[in-house]
C-alpha atoms as a PDB file:
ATOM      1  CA  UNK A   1       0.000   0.000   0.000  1.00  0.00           C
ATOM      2  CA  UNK A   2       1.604   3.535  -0.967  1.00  0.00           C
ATOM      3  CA  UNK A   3       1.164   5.924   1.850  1.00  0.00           C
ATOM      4  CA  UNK A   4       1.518   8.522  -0.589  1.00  0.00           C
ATOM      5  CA  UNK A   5      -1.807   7.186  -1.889  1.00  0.00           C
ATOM      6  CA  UNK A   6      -2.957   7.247   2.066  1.00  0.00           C
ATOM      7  CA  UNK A   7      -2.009  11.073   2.223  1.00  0.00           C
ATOM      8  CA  UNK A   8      -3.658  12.190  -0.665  1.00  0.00           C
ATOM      9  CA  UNK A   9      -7.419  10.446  -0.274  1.00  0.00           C
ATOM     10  CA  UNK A  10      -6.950  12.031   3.462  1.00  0.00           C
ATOM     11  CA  UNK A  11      -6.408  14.989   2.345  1.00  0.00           C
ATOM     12  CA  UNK A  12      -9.162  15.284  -0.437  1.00  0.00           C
ATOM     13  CA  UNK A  13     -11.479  13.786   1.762  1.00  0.00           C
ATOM     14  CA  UNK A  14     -11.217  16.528   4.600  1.00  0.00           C
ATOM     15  CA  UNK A  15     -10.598  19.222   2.310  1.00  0.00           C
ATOM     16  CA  UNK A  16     -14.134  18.459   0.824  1.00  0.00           C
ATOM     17  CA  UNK A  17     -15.708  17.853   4.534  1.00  0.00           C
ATOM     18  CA  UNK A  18     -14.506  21.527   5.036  1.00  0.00           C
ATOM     19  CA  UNK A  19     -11.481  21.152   7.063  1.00  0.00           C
ATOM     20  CA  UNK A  20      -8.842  23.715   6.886  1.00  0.00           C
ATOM     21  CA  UNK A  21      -6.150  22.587   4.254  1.00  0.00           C
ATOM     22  CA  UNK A  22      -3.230  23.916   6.121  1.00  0.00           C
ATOM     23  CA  UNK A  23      -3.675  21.957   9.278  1.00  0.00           C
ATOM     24  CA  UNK A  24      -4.745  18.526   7.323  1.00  0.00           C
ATOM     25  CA  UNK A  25      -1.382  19.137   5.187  1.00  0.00           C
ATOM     26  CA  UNK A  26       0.553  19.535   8.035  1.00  0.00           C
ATOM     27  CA  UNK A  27      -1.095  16.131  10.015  1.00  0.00           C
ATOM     28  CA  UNK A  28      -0.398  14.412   7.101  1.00  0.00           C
ATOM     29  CA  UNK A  29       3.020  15.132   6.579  1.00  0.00           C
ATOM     30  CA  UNK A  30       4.038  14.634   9.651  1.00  0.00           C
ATOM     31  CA  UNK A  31       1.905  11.383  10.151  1.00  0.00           C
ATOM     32  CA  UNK A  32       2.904   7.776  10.200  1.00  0.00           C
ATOM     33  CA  UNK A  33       1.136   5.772   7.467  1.00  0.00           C
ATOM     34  CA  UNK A  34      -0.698   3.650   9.852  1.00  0.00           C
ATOM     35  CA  UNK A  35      -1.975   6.849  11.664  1.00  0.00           C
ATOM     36  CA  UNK A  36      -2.989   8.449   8.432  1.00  0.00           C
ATOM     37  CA  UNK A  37      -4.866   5.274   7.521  1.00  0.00           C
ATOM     38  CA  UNK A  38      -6.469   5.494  10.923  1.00  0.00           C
ATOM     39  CA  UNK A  39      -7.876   9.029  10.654  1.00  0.00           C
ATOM     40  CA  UNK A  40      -9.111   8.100   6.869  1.00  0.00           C
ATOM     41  CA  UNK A  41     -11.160   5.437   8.333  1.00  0.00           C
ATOM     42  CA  UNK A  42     -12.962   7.560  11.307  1.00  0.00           C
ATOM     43  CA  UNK A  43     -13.448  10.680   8.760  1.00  0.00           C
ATOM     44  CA  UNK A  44     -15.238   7.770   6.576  1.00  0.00           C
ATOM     45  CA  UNK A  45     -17.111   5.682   9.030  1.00  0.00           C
ATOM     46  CA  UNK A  46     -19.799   8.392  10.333  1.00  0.00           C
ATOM     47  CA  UNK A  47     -20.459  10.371   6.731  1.00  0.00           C
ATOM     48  CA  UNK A  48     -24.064  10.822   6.336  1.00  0.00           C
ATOM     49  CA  UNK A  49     -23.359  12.129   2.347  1.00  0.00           C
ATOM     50  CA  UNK A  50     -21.392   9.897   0.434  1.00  0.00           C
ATOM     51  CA  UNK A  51     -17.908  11.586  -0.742  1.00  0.00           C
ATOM     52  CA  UNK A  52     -16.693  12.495  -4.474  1.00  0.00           C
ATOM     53  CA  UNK A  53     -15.799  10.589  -7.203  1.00  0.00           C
ATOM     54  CA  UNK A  54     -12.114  11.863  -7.247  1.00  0.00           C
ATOM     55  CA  UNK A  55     -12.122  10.649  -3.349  1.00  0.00           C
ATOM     56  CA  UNK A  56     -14.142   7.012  -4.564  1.00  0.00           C
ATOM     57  CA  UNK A  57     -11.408   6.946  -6.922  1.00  0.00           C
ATOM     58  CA  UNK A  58      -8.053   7.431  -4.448  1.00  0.00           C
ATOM     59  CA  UNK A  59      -9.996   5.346  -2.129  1.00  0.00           C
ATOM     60  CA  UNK A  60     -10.427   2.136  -4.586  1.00  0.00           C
ATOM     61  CA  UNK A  61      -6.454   2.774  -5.169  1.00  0.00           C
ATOM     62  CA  UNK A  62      -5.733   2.453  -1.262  1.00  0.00           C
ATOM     63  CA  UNK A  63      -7.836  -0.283  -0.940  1.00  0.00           C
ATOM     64  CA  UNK A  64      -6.720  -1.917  -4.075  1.00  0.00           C
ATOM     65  CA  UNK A  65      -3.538  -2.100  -2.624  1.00  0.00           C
ATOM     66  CA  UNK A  66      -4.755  -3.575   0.794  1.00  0.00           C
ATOM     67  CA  UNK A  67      -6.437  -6.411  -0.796  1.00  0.00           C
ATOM     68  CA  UNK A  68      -3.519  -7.119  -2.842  1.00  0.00           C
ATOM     69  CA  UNK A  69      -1.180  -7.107   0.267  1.00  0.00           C
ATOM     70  CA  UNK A  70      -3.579  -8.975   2.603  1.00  0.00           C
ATOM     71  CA  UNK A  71      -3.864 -12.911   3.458  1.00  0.00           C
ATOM     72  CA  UNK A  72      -7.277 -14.241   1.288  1.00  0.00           C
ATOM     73  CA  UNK A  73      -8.691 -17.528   2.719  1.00  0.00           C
ATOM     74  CA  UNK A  74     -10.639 -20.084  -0.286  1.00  0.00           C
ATOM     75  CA  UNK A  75     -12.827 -22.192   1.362  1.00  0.00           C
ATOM     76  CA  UNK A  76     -13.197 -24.481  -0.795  1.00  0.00           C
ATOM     77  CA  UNK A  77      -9.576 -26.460   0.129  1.00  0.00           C
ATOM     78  CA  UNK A  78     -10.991 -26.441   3.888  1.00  0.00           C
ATOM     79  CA  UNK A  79     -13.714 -28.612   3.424  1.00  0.00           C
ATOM     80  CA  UNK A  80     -13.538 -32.230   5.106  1.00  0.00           C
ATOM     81  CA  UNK A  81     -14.115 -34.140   2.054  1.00  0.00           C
ATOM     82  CA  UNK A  82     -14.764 -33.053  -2.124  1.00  0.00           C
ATOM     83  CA  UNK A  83     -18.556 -34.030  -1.395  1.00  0.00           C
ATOM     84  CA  UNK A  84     -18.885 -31.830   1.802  1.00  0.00           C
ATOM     85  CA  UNK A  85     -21.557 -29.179   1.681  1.00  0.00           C
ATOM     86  CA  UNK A  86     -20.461 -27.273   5.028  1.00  0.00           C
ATOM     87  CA  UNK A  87     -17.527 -25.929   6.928  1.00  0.00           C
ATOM     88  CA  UNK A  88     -16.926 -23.831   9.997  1.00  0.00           C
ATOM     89  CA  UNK A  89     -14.049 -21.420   9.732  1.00  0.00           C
ATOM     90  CA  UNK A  90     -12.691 -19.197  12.509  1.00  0.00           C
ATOM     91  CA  UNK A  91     -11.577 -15.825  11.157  1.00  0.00           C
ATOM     92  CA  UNK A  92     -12.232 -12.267   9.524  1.00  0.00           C
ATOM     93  CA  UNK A  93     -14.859 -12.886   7.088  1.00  0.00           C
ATOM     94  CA  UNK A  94     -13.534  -9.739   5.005  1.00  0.00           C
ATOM     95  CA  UNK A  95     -10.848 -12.007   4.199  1.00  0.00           C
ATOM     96  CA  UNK A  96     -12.991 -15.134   2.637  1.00  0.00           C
ATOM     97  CA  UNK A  97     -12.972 -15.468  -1.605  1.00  0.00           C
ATOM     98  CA  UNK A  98     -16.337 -16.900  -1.947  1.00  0.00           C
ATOM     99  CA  UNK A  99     -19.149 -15.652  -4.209  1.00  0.00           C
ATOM    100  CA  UNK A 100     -20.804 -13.809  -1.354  1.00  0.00           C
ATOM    101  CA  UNK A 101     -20.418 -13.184   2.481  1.00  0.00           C
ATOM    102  CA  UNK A 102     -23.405 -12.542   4.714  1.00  0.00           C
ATOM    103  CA  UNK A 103     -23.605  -9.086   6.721  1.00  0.00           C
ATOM    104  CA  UNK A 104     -25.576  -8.990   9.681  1.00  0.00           C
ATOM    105  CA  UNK A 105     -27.032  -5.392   8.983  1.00  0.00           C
ATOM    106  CA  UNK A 106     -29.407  -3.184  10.812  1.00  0.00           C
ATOM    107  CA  UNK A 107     -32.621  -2.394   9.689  1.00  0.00           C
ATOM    108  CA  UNK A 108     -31.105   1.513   7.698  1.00  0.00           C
ATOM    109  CA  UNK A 109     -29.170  -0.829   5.429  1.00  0.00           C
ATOM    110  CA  UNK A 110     -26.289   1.549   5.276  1.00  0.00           C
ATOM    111  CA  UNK A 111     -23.640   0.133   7.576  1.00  0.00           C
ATOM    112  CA  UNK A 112     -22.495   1.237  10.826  1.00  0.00           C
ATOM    113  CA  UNK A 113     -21.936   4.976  11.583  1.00  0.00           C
ATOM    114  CA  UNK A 114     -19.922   4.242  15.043  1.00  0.00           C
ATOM    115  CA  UNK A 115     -15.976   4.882  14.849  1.00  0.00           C
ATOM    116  CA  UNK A 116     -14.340   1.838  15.800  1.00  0.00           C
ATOM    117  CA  UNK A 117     -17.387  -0.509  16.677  1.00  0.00           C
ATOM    118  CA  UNK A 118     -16.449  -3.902  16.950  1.00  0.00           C
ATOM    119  CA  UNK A 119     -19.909  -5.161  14.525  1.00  0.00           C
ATOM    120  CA  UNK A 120     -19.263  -7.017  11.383  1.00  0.00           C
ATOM    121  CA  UNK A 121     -21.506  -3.922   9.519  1.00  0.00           C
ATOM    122  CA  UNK A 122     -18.357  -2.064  10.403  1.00  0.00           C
ATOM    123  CA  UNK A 123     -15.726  -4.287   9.375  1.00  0.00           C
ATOM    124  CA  UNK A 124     -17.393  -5.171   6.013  1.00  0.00           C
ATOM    125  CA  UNK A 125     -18.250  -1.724   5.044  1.00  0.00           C
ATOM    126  CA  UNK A 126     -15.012  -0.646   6.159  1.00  0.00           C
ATOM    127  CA  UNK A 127     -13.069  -3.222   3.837  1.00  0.00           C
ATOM    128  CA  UNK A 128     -15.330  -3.018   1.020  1.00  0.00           C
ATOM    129  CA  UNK A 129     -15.419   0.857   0.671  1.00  0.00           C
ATOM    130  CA  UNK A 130     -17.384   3.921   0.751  1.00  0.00           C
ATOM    131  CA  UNK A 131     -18.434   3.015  -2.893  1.00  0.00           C
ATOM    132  CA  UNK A 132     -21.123   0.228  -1.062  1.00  0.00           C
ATOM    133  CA  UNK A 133     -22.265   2.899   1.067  1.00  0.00           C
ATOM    134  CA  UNK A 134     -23.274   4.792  -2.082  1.00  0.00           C
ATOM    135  CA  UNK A 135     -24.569   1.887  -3.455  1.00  0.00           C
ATOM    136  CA  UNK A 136     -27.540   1.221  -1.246  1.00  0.00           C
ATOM    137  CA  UNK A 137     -28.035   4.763  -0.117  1.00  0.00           C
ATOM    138  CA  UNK A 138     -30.371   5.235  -3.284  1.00  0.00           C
ATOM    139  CA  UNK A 139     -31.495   1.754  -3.472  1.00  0.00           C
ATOM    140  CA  UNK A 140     -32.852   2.293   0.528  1.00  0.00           C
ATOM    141  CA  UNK A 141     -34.444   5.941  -0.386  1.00  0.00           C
ATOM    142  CA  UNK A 142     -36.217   4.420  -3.251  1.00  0.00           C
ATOM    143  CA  UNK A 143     -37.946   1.648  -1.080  1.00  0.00           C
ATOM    144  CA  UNK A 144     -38.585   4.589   1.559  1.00  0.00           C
ATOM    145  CA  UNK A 145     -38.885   2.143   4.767  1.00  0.00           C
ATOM    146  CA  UNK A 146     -36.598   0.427   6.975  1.00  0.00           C
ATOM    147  CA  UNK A 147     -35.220  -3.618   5.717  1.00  0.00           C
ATOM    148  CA  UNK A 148     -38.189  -6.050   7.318  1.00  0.00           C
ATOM    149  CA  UNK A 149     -36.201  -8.305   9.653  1.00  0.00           C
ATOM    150  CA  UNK A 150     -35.362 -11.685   8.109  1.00  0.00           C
ATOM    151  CA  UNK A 151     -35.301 -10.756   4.456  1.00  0.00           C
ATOM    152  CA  UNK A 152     -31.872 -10.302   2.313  1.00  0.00           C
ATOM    153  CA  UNK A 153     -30.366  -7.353  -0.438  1.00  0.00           C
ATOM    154  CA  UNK A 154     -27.581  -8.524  -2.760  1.00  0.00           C
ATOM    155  CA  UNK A 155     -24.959  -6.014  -3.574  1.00  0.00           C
ATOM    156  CA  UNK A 156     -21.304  -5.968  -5.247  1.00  0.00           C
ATOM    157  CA  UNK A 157     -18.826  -7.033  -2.436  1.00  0.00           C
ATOM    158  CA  UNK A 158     -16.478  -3.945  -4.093  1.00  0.00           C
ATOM    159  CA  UNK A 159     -12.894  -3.916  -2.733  1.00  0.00           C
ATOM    160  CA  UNK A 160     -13.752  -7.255  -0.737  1.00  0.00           C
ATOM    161  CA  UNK A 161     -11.992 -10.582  -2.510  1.00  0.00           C
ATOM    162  CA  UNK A 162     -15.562 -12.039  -1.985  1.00  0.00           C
ATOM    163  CA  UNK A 163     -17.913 -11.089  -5.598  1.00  0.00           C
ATOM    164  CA  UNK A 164     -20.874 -10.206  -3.647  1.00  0.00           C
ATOM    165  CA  UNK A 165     -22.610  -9.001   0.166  1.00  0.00           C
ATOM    166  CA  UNK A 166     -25.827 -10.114   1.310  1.00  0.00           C
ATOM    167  CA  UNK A 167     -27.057  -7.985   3.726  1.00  0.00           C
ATOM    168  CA  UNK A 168     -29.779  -9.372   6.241  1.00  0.00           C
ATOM    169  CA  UNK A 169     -31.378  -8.019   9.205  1.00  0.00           C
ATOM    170  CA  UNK A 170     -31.507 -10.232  12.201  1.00  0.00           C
ATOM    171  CA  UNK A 171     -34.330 -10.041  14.930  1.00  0.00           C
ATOM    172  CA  UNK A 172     -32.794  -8.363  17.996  1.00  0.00           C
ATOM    173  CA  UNK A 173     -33.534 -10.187  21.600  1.00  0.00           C
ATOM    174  CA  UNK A 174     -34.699  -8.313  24.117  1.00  0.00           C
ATOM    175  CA  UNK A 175     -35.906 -10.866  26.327  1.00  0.00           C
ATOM    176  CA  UNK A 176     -35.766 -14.729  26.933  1.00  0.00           C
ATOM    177  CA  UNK A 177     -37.848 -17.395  27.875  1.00  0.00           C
ATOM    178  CA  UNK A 178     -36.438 -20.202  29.733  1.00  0.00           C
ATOM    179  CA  UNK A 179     -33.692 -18.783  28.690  1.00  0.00           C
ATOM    180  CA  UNK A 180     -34.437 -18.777  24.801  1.00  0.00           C
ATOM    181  CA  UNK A 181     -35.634 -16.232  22.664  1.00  0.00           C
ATOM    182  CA  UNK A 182     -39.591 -16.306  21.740  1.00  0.00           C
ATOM    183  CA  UNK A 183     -40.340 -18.516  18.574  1.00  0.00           C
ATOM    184  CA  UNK A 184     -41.487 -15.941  16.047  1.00  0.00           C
ATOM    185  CA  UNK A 185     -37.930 -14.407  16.588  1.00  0.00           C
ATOM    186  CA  UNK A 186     -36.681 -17.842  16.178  1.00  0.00           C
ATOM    187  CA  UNK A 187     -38.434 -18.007  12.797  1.00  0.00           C
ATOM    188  CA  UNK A 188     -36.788 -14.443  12.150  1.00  0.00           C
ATOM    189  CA  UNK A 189     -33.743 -15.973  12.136  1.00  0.00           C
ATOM    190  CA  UNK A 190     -34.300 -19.083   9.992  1.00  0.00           C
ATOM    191  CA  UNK A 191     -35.951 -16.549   7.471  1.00  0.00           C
ATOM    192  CA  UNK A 192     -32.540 -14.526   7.560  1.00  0.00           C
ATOM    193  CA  UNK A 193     -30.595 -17.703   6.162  1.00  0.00           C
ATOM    194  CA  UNK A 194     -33.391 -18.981   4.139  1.00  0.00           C
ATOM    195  CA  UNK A 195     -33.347 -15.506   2.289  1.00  0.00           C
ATOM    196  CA  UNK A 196     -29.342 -15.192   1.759  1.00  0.00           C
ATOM    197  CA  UNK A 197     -29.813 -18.585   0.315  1.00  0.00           C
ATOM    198  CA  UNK A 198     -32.654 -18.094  -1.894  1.00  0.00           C
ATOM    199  CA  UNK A 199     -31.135 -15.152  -3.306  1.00  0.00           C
ATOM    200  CA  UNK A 200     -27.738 -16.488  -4.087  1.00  0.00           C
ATOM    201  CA  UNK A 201     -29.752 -19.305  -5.838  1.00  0.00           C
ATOM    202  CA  UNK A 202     -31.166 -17.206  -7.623  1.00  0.00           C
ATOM    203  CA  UNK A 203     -28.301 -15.270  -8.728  1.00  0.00           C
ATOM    204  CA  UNK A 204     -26.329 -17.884  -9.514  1.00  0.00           C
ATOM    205  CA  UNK A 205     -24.109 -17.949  -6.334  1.00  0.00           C
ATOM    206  CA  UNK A 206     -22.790 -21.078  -5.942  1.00  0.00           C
ATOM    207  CA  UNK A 207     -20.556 -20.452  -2.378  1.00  0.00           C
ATOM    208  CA  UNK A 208     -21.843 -18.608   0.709  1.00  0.00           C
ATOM    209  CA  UNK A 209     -20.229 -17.514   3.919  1.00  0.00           C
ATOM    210  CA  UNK A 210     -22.257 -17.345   7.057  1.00  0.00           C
ATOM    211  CA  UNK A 211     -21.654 -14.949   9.701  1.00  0.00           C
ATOM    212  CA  UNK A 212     -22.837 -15.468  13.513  1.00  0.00           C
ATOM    213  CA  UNK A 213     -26.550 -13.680  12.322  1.00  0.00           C
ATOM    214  CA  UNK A 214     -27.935 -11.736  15.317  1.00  0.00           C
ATOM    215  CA  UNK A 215     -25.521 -12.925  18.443  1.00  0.00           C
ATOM    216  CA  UNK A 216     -23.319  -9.956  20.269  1.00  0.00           C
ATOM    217  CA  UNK A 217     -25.064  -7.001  20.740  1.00  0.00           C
ATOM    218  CA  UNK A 218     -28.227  -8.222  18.910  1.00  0.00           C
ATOM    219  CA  UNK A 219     -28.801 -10.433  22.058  1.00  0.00           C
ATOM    220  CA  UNK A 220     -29.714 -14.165  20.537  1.00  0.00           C
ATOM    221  CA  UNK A 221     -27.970 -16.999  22.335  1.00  0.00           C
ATOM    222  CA  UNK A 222     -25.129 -18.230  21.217  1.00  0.00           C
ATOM    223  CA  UNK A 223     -25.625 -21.992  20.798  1.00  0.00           C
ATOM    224  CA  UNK A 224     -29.313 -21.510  20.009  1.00  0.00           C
ATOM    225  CA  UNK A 225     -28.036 -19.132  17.380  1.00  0.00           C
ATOM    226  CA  UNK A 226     -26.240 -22.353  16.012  1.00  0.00           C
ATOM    227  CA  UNK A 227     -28.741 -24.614  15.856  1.00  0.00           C
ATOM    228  CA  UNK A 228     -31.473 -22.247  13.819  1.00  0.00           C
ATOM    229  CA  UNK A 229     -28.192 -21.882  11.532  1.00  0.00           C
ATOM    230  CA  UNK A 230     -27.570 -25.097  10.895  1.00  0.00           C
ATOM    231  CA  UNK A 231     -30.809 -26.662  10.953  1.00  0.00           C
ATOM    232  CA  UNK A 232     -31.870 -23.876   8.429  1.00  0.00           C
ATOM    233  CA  UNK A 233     -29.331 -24.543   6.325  1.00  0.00           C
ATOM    234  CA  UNK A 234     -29.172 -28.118   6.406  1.00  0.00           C
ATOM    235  CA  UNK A 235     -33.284 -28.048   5.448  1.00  0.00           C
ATOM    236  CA  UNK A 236     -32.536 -25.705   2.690  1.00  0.00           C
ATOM    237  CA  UNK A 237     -29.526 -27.930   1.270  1.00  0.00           C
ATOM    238  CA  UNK A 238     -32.412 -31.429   1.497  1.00  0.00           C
ATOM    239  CA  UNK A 239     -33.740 -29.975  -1.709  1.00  0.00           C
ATOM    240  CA  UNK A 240     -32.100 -31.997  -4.768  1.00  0.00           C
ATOM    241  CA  UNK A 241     -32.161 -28.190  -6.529  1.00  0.00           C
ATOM    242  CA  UNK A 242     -30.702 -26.248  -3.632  1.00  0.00           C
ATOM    243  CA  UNK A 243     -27.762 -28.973  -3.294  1.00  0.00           C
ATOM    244  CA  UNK A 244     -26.968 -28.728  -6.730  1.00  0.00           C
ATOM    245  CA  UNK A 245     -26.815 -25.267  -7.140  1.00  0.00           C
ATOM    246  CA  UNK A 246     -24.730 -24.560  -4.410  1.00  0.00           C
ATOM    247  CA  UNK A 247     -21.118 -26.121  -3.662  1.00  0.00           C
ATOM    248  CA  UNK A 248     -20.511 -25.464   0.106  1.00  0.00           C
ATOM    249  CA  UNK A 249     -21.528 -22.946   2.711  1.00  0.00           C
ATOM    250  CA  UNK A 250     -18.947 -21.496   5.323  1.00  0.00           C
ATOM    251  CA  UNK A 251     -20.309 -20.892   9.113  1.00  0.00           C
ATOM    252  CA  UNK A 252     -17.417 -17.981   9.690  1.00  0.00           C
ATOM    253  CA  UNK A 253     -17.359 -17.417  13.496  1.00  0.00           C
ATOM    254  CA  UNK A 254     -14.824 -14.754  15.421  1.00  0.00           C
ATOM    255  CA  UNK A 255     -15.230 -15.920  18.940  1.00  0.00           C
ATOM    256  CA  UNK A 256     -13.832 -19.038  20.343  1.00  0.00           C
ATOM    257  CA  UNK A 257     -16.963 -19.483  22.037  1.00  0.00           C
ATOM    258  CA  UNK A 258     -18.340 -19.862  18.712  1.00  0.00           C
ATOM    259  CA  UNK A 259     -15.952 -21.777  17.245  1.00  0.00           C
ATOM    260  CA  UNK A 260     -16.777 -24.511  19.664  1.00  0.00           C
ATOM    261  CA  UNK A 261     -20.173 -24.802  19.851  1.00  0.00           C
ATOM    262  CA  UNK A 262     -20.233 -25.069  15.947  1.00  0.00           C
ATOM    263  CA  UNK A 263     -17.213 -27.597  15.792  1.00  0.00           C
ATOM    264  CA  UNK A 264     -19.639 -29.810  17.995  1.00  0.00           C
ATOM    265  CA  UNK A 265     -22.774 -28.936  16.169  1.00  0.00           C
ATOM    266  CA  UNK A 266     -21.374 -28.936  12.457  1.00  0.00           C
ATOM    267  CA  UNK A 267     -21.080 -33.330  12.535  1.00  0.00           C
ATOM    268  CA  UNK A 268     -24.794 -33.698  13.873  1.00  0.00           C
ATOM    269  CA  UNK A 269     -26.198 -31.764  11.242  1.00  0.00           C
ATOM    270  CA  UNK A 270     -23.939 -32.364   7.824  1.00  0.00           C
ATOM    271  CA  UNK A 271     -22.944 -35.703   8.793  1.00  0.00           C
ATOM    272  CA  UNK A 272     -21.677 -37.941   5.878  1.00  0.00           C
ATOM    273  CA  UNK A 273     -24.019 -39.978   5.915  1.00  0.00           C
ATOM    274  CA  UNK A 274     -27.967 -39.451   6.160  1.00  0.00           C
ATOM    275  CA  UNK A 275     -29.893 -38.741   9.508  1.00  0.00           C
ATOM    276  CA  UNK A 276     -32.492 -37.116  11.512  1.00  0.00           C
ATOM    277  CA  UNK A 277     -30.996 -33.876  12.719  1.00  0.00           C
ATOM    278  CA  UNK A 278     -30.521 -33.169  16.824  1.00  0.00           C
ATOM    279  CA  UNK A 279     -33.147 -31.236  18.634  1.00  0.00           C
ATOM    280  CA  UNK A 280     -32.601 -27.880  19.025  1.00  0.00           C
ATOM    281  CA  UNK A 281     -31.547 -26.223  22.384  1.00  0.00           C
ATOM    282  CA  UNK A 282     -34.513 -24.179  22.092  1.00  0.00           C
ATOM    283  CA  UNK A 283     -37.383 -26.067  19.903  1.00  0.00           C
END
């Protein structure tokens, strides 16, 4: 990655949010590259108008050269076996080339606006560029009303090394009962993964990468988060079409906590052979 690049989309950018030229020319010369990189990404994060071409432009150019320099994981040479439809990965999900990566999303469709937030609407939107930003700010003023929990928008993954986004809005948990969350949010959930999957079947999507859909600061439980995944998934993949139009799908998960509870769940539910699945923790 140039830093000169770096230094020039930082400066652009805050000369067109109306910052004084002088004292952004002086930051910049003066900062590390790292640093610089670190203010572009907070100027970006919270901008309610999307930027200018010429900044678009620089910005492709810095991320360009990120993508080129970074570690890209293929799925496909992780899977147990050449007929296995699922794996669990542990790892940044900004990183997987697959033909689409799920975003958990909130309902505005347009990432998060929060400097530094740990979500995964953050990291994606912050790896894949202001240019997706732009993309589904018209799309979301033309339908004129929040995303309806459970339902799915394709977009261009952009500077990602994935081809494409889908974007879904999972229920958030407010409250438990016996410690799980009421059914029709369970049903949210399974309609989150049944609607990434009917839409990359019908786009022609034949690899999709699962994040942990509505766990963390949405509130579902963890390990009853699994099992709607995987059960979902597992139903949808029982149809002789479904199977055969899509190779694998990759349960990404960040936490350890995560990682285990789908490294125990994965076998029950994709075994190698045929079976009835487990009962859920909450059914």
């Amino acid at each position: 990655m140039a830093a000169a690049d770096i230094r020039e989309t930082l400066l652009e950018l805050a000369v067109w949010m109306g910052m004084d030229r002088g004292q952004v020319a002086e930051f910049v010369r003066q900062a590390p590259p790292d640093e610089a990189r670190a203010a572009l990404k907070d100027l970006l994060t919270p901008l309610v108008r999307d930027p200018p071409e010429r900044v678009l432009q620089l910005m492709d150019r810095v991320l360009g050269a990120e993508l080129q320099a970074m570690p890209v994981t293929s799925p496909r040479a992780l899977l147990p076996h050449p007929d296995a439809k699922a794996v669990v990965w542990q790892g940044d999900i900004t990183t997987l080339r697959v033909d689409a990566i799920v975003n958990a999303a909130n309902s505005d469709m347009l990432g998060c606006f929060r400097r530094n937030h740990p979500c995964i609407d953050n990291a994606i939107h912050n790896r894949a560029g202001p240019r997706l930003r732009a993309h589904l700010r018209p799309l979301m003023a033309a339908q004129g009303h929040p995303e309806p929990t459970g339902s799915a928008r394709l977009t261009p993954g952009f500077m990602l090394p994935s081809g494409h986004i889908l974007h879904t809005v999972g229920p958030i948990v407010q409250r438990l009962i016996d410690g799980c969350p009421p059914e029709a949010q369970a049903r949210q959930l399974a309609g989150c993964y049944e609607s990434c999957l009917d839409l990359a079947w019908a786009s022609g999507l034949r690899s999709v990468a699962f994040c942990c859909i509505s766990t963390g600061v949405f509130g579902y439980p963890q390990e009853a988060a699994a099992h709607v995944a995987l059960s979902t998934v597992r139903r949808w993949l029982a149809v002789p079409a479904h199977a055969e139009a899509v190779d694998y799908v990759v349960f990404n998960v960040f936490l350890d906590r995560d990682r285990d509870i789908y490294r125990r769940l994965l076998p029950e539910y994709f075994p190698e052979g045929a079976g009835p699945p487990p009962r859920a923790l909450c059914a």
